[in-house]
C-alpha atoms as a PDB file:
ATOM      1  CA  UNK A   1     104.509 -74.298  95.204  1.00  0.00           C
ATOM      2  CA  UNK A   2     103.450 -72.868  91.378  1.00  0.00           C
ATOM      3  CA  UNK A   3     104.148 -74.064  88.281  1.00  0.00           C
ATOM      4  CA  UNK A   4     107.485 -72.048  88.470  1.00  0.00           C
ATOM      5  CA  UNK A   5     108.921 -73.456  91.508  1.00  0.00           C
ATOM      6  CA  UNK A   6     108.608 -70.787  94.092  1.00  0.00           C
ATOM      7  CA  UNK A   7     106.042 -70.182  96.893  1.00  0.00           C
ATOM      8  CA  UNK A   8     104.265 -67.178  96.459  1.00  0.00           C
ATOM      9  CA  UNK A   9     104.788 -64.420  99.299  1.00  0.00           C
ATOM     10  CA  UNK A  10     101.943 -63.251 101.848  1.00  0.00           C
ATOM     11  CA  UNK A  11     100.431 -60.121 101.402  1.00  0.00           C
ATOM     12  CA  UNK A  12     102.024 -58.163 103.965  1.00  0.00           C
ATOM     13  CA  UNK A  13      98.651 -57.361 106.896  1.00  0.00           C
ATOM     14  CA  UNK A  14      97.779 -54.057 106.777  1.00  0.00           C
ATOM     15  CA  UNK A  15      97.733 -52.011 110.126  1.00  0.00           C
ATOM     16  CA  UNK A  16      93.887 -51.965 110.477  1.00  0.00           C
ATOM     17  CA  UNK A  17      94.129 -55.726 110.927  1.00  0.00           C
ATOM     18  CA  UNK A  18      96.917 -56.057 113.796  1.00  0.00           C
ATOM     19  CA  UNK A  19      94.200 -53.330 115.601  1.00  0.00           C
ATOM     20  CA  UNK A  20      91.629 -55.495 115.018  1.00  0.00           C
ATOM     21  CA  UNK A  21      93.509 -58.578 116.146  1.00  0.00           C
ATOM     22  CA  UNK A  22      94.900 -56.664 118.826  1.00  0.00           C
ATOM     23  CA  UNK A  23      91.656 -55.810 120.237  1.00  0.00           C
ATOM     24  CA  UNK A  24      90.178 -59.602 120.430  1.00  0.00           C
ATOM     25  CA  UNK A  25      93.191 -59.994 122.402  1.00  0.00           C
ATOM     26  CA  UNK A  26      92.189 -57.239 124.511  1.00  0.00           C
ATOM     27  CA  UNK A  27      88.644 -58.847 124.716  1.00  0.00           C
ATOM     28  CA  UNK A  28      90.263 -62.359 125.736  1.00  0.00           C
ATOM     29  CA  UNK A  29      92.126 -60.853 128.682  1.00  0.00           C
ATOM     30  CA  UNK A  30      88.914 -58.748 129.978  1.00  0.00           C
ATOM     31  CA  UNK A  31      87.291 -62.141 129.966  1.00  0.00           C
ATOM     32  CA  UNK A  32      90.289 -63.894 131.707  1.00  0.00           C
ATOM     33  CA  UNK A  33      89.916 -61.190 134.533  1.00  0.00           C
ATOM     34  CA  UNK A  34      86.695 -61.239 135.100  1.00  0.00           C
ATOM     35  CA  UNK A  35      86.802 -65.157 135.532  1.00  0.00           C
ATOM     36  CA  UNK A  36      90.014 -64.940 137.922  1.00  0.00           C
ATOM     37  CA  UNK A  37      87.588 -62.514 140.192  1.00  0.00           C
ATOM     38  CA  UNK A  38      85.274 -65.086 140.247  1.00  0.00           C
ATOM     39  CA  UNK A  39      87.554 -67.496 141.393  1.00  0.00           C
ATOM     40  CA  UNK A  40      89.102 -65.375 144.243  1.00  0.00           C
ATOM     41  CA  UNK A  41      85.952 -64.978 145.462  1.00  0.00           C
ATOM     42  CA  UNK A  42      85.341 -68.255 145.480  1.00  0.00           C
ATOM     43  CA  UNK A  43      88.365 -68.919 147.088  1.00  0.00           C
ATOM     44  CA  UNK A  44      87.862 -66.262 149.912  1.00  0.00           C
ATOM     45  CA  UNK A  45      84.435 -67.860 150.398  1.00  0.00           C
ATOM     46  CA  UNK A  46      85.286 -70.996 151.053  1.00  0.00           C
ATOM     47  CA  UNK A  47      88.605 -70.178 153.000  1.00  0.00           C
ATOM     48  CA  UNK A  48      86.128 -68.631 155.216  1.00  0.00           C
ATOM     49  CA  UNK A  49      83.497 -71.363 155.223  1.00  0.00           C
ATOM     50  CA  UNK A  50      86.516 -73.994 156.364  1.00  0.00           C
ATOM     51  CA  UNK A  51      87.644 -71.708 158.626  1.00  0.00           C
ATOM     52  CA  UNK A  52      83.992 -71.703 160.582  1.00  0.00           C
ATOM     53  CA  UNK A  53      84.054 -75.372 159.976  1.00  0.00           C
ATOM     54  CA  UNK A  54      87.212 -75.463 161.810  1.00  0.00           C
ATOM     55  CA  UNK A  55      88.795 -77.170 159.117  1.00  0.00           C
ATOM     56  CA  UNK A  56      92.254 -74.950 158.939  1.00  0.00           C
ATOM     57  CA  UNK A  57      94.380 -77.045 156.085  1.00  0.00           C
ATOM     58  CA  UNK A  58      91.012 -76.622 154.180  1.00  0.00           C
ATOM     59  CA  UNK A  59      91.007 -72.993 154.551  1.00  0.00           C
ATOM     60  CA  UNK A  60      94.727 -72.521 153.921  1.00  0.00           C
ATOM     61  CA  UNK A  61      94.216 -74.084 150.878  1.00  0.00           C
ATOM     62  CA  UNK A  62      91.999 -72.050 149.804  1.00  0.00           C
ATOM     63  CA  UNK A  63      93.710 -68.658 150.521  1.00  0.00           C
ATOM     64  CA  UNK A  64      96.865 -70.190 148.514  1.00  0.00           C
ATOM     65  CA  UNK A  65      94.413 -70.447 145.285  1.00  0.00           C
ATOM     66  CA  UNK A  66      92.756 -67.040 146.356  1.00  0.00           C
ATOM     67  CA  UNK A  67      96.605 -65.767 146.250  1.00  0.00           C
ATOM     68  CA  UNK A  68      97.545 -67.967 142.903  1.00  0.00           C
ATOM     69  CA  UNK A  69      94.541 -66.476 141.187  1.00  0.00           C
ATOM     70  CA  UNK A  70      94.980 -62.990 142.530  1.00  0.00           C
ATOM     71  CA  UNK A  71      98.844 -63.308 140.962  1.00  0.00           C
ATOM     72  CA  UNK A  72      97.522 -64.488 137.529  1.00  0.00           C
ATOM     73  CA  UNK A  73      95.445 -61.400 137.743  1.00  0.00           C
ATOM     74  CA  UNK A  74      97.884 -58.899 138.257  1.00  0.00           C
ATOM     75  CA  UNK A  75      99.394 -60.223 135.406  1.00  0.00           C
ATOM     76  CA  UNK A  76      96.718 -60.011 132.956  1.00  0.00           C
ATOM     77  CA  UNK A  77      95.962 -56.178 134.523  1.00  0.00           C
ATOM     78  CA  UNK A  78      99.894 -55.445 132.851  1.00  0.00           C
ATOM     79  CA  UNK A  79      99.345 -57.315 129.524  1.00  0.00           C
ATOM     80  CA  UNK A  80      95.984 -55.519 129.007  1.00  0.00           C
ATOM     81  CA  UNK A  81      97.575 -52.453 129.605  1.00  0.00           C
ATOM     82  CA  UNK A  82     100.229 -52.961 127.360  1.00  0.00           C
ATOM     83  CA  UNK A  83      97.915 -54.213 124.493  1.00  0.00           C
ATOM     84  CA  UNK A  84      95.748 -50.907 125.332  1.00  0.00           C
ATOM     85  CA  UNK A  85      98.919 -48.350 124.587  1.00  0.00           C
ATOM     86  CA  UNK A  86     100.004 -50.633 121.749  1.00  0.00           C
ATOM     87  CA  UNK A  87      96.371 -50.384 119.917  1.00  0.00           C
ATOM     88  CA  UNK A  88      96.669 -46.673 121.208  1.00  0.00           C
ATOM     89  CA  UNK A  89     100.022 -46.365 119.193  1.00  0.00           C
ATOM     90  CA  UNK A  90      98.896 -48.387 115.866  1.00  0.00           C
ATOM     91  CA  UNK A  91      95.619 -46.202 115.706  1.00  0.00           C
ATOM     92  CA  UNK A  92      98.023 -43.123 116.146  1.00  0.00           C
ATOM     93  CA  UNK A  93     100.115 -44.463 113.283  1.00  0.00           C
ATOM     94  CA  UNK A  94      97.533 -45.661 110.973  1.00  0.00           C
ATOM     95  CA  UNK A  95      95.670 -42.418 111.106  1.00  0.00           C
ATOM     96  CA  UNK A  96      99.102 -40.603 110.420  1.00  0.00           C
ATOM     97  CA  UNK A  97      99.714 -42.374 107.617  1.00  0.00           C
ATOM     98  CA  UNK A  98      95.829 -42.160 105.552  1.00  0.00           C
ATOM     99  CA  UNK A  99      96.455 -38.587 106.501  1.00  0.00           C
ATOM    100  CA  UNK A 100      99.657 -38.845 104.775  1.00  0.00           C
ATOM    101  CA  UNK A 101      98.198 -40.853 101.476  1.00  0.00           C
ATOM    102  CA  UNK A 102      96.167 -38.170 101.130  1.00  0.00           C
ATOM    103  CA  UNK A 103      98.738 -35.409 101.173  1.00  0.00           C
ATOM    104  CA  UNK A 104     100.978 -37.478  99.164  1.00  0.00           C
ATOM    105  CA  UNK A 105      98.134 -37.798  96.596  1.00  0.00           C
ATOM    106  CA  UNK A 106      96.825 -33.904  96.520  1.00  0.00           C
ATOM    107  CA  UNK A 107     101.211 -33.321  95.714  1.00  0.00           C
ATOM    108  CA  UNK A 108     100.899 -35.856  92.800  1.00  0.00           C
ATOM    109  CA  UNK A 109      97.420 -34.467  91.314  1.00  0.00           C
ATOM    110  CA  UNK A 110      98.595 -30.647  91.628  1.00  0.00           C
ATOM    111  CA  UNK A 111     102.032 -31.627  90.196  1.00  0.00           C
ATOM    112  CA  UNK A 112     100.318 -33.714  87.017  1.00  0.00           C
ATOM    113  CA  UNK A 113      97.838 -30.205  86.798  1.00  0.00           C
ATOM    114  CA  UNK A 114     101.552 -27.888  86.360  1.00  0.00           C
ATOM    115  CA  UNK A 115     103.065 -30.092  84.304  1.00  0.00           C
ATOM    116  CA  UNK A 116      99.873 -29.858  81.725  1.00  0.00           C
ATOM    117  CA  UNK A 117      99.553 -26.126  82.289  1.00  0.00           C
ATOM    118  CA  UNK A 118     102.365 -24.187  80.414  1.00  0.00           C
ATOM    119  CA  UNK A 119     103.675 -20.469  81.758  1.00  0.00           C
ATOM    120  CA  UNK A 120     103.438 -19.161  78.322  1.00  0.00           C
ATOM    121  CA  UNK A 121     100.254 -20.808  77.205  1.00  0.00           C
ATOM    122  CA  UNK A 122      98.388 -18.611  80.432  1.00  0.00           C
ATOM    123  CA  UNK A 123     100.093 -15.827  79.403  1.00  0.00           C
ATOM    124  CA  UNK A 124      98.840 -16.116  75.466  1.00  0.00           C
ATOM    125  CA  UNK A 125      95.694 -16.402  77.050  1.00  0.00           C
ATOM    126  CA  UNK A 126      95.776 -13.384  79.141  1.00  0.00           C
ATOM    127  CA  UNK A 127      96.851 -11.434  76.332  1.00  0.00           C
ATOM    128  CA  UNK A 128      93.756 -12.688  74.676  1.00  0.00           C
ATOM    129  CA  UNK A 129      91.544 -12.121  77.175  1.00  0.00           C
ATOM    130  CA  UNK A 130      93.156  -8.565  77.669  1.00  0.00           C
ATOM    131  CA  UNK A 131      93.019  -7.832  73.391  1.00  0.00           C
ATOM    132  CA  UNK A 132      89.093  -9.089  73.212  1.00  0.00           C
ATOM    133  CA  UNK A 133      87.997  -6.877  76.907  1.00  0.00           C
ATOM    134  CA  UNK A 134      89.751  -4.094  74.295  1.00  0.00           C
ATOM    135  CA  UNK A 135      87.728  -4.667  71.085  1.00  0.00           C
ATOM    136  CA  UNK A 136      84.785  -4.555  73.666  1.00  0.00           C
ATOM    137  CA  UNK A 137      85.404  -1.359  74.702  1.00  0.00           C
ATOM    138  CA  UNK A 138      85.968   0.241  71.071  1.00  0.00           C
ATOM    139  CA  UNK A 139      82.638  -1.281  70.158  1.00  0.00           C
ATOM    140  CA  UNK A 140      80.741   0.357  73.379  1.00  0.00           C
ATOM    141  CA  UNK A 141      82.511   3.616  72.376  1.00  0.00           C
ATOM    142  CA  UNK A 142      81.315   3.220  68.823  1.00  0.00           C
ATOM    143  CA  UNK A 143      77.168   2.038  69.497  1.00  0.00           C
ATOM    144  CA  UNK A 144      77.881   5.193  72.109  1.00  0.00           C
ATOM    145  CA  UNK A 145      78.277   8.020  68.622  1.00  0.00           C
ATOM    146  CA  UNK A 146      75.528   9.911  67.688  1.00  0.00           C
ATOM    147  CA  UNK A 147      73.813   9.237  64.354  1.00  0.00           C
ATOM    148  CA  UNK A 148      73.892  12.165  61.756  1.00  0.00           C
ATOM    149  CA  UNK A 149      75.910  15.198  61.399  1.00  0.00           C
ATOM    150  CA  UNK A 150      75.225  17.971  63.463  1.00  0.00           C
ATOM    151  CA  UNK A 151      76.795  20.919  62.408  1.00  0.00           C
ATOM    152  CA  UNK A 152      75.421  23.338  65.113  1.00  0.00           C
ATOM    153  CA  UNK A 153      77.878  25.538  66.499  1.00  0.00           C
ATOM    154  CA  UNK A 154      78.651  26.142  70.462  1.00  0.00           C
ATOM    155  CA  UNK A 155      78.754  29.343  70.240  1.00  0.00           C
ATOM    156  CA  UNK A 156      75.012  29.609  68.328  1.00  0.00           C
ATOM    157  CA  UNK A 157      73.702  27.499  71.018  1.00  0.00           C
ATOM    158  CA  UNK A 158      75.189  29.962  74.153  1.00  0.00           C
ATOM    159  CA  UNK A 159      73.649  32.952  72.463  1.00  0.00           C
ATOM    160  CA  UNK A 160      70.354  31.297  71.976  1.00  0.00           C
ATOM    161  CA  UNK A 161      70.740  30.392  76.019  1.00  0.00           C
ATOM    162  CA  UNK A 162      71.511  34.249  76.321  1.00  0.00           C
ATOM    163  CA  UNK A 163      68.714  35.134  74.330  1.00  0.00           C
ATOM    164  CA  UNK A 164      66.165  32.974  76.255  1.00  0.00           C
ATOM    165  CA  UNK A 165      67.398  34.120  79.790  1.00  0.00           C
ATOM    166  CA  UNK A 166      66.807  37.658  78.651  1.00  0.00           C
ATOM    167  CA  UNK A 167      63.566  36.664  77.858  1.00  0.00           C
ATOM    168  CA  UNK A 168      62.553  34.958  81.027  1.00  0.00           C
ATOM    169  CA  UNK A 169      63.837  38.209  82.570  1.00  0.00           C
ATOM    170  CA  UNK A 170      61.958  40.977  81.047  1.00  0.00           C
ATOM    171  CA  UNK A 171      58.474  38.511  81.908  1.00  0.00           C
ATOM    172  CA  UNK A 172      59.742  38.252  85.515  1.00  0.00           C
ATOM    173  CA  UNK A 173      59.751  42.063  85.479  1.00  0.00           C
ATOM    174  CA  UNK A 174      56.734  43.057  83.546  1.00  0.00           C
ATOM    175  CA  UNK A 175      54.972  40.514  86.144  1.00  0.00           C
ATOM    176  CA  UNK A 176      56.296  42.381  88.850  1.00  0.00           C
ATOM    177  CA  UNK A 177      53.537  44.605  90.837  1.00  0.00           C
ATOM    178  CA  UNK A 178      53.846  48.240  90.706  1.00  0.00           C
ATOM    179  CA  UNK A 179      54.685  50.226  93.398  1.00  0.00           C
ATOM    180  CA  UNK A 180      52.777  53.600  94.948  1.00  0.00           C
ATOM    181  CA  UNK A 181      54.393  56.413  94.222  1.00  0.00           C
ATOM    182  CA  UNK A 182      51.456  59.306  94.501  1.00  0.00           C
ATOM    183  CA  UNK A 183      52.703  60.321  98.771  1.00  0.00           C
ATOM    184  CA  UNK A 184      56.329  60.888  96.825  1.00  0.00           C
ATOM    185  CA  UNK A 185      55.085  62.979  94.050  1.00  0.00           C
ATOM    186  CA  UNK A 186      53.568  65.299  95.868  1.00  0.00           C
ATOM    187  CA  UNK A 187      56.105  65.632  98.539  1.00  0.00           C
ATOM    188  CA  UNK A 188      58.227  66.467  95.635  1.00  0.00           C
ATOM    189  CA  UNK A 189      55.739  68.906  94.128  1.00  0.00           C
ATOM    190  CA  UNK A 190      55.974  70.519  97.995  1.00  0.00           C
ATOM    191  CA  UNK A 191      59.703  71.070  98.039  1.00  0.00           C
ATOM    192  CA  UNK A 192      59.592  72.484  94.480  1.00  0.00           C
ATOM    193  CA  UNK A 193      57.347  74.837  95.627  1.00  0.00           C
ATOM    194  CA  UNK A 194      59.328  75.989  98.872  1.00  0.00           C
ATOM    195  CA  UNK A 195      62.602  76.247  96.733  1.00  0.00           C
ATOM    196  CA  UNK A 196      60.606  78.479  94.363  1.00  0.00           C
ATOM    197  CA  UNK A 197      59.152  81.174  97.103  1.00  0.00           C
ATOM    198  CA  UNK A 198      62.720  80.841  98.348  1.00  0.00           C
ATOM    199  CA  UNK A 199      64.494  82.425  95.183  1.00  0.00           C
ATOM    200  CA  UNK A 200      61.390  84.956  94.762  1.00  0.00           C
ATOM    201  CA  UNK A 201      62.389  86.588  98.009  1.00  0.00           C
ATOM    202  CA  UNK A 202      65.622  86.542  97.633  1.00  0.00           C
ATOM    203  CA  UNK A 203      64.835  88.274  94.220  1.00  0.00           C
ATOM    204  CA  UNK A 204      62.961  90.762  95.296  1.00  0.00           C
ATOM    205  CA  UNK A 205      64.869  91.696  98.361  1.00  0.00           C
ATOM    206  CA  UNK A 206      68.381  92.108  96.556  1.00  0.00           C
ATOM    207  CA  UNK A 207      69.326  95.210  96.123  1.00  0.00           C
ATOM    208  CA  UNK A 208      68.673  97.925  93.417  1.00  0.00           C
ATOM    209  CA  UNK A 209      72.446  99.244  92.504  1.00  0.00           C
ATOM    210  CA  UNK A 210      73.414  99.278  89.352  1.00  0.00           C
ATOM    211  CA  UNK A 211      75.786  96.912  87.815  1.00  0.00           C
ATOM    212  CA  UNK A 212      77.309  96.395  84.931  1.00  0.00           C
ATOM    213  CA  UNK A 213      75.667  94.345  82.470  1.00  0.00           C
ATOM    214  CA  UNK A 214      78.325  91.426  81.802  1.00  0.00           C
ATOM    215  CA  UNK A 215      77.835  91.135  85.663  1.00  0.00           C
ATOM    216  CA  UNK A 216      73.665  91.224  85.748  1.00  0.00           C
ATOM    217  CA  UNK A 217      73.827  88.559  83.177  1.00  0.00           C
ATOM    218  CA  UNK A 218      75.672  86.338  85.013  1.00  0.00           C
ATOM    219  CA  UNK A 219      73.632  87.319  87.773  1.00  0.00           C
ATOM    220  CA  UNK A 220      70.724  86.670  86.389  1.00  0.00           C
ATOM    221  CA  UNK A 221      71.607  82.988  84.739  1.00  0.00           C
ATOM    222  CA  UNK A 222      72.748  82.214  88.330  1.00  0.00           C
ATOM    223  CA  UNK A 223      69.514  82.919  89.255  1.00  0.00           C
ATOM    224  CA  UNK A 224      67.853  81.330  86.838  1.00  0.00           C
ATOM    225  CA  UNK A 225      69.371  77.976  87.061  1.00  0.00           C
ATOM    226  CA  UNK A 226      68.488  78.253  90.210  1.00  0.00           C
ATOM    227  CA  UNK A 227      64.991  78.597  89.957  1.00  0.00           C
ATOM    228  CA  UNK A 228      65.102  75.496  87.162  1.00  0.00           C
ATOM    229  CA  UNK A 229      67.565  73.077  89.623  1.00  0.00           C
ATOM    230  CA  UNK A 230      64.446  73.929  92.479  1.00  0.00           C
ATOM    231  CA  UNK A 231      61.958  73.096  89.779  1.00  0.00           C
ATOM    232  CA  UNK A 232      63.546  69.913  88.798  1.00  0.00           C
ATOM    233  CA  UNK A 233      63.818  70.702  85.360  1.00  0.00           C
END
């Protein structure tokens, strides 16, 4: 008894030490068995050793202890087994319930974390987070400006691009090599020539009637276009 007049209470034993209780027990009755199968042995050996000797109550005797023994063990092979399913079942349980401690504890920690995180403070810190990614983006457009004034017109600039195409052109063609042309010329020359004798003899073989003259002078201009169209000029 304390000072207060009352017996303190036990600590209640945890599961881990019935298992571990439990199993010395389990070690005890693997001992016990092992020495009852001595003993039979025994038993059987000397039943059969007084049965040579011809004693018979002597060997009787001995198959009654053979039979006690083998009785004992039978029932230490049923209270082993039971202890073995019993640890079986505490093991089961006691790993059940760390397993549950645990989940029971992980609740607890992420209910303390909600309770000190508030809906509206995350979403004042979004908006935050959302106003400062925007006053980054107006100061990359702003570093992005170019410095000065520049007051050159679009439409300057395409007619400069027109002007310098132009350019490029003209070099491309005065670069260009010239082609022959002496086989054409003279060809030409040729059928100028043919087309002349050609209106010559028609000239000179028309005949000599008279006409009037509005009529010879269209005559002759028809003629004489001719002779210039055949001439080339």
């Amino acid at each position: 008894m304390n000072l207060f007049g009352r017996a303190k209470k036990a600590p209640k034993p945890k599961i881990s030490e019935r298992i571990h209780e439990l199993k010395e027990a389990q070690e005890m009755l693997d001992k016990q068995e092992k020495h009852l199968e001595k003993k039979m042995d025994e038993a059987r050996r000397l039943a059969l050793q007084k049965s040579r000797q011809k004693n018979k109550k002597a060997a009787i005797f001995q198959l009654k202890r053979k039979r006690m023994f083998e009785k004992r063990l039978n029932q230490l092979y049923g209270q082993r087994e039971n202890v073995e399913k019993l640890i079986n079942a505490m093991e089961v349980v006691a790993f059940n319930a760390k397993h549950i401690e645990k989940l029971k504890a992980g609740k607890n920690e992420l209910q303390q974390a909600i309770k000190e995180v508030d809906v509206d403070n995350v979403n004042e810190l979004m908006d935050d987070i959302n106003e400062q990614i925007g006053m980054a983006d107006e100061i990359g457009e702003a570093m992005g400006q170019t410095l000065g004034n520049d007051d050159v017109e679009e439409e300057d600039l395409e007619k400069e691009l027109e002007d310098l195409q132009n350019e490029e052109m003209e070099a491309e063609l005065l670069q260009a090599p010239e082609v022959p042309i002496k086989e054409n010329k003279v060809e030409s020359k040729e059928s100028k020539n043919i087309v002349t004798a050609d209106v010559l003899s028609e000239l000179k073989s028309a005949p000599a009637a008279p006409i009037s003259a509005p009529k010879q002078k269209q005559k002759h201009d028809a003629q004489l276009e001719a002779v210039t169209a055949g001439l080339g000029i």
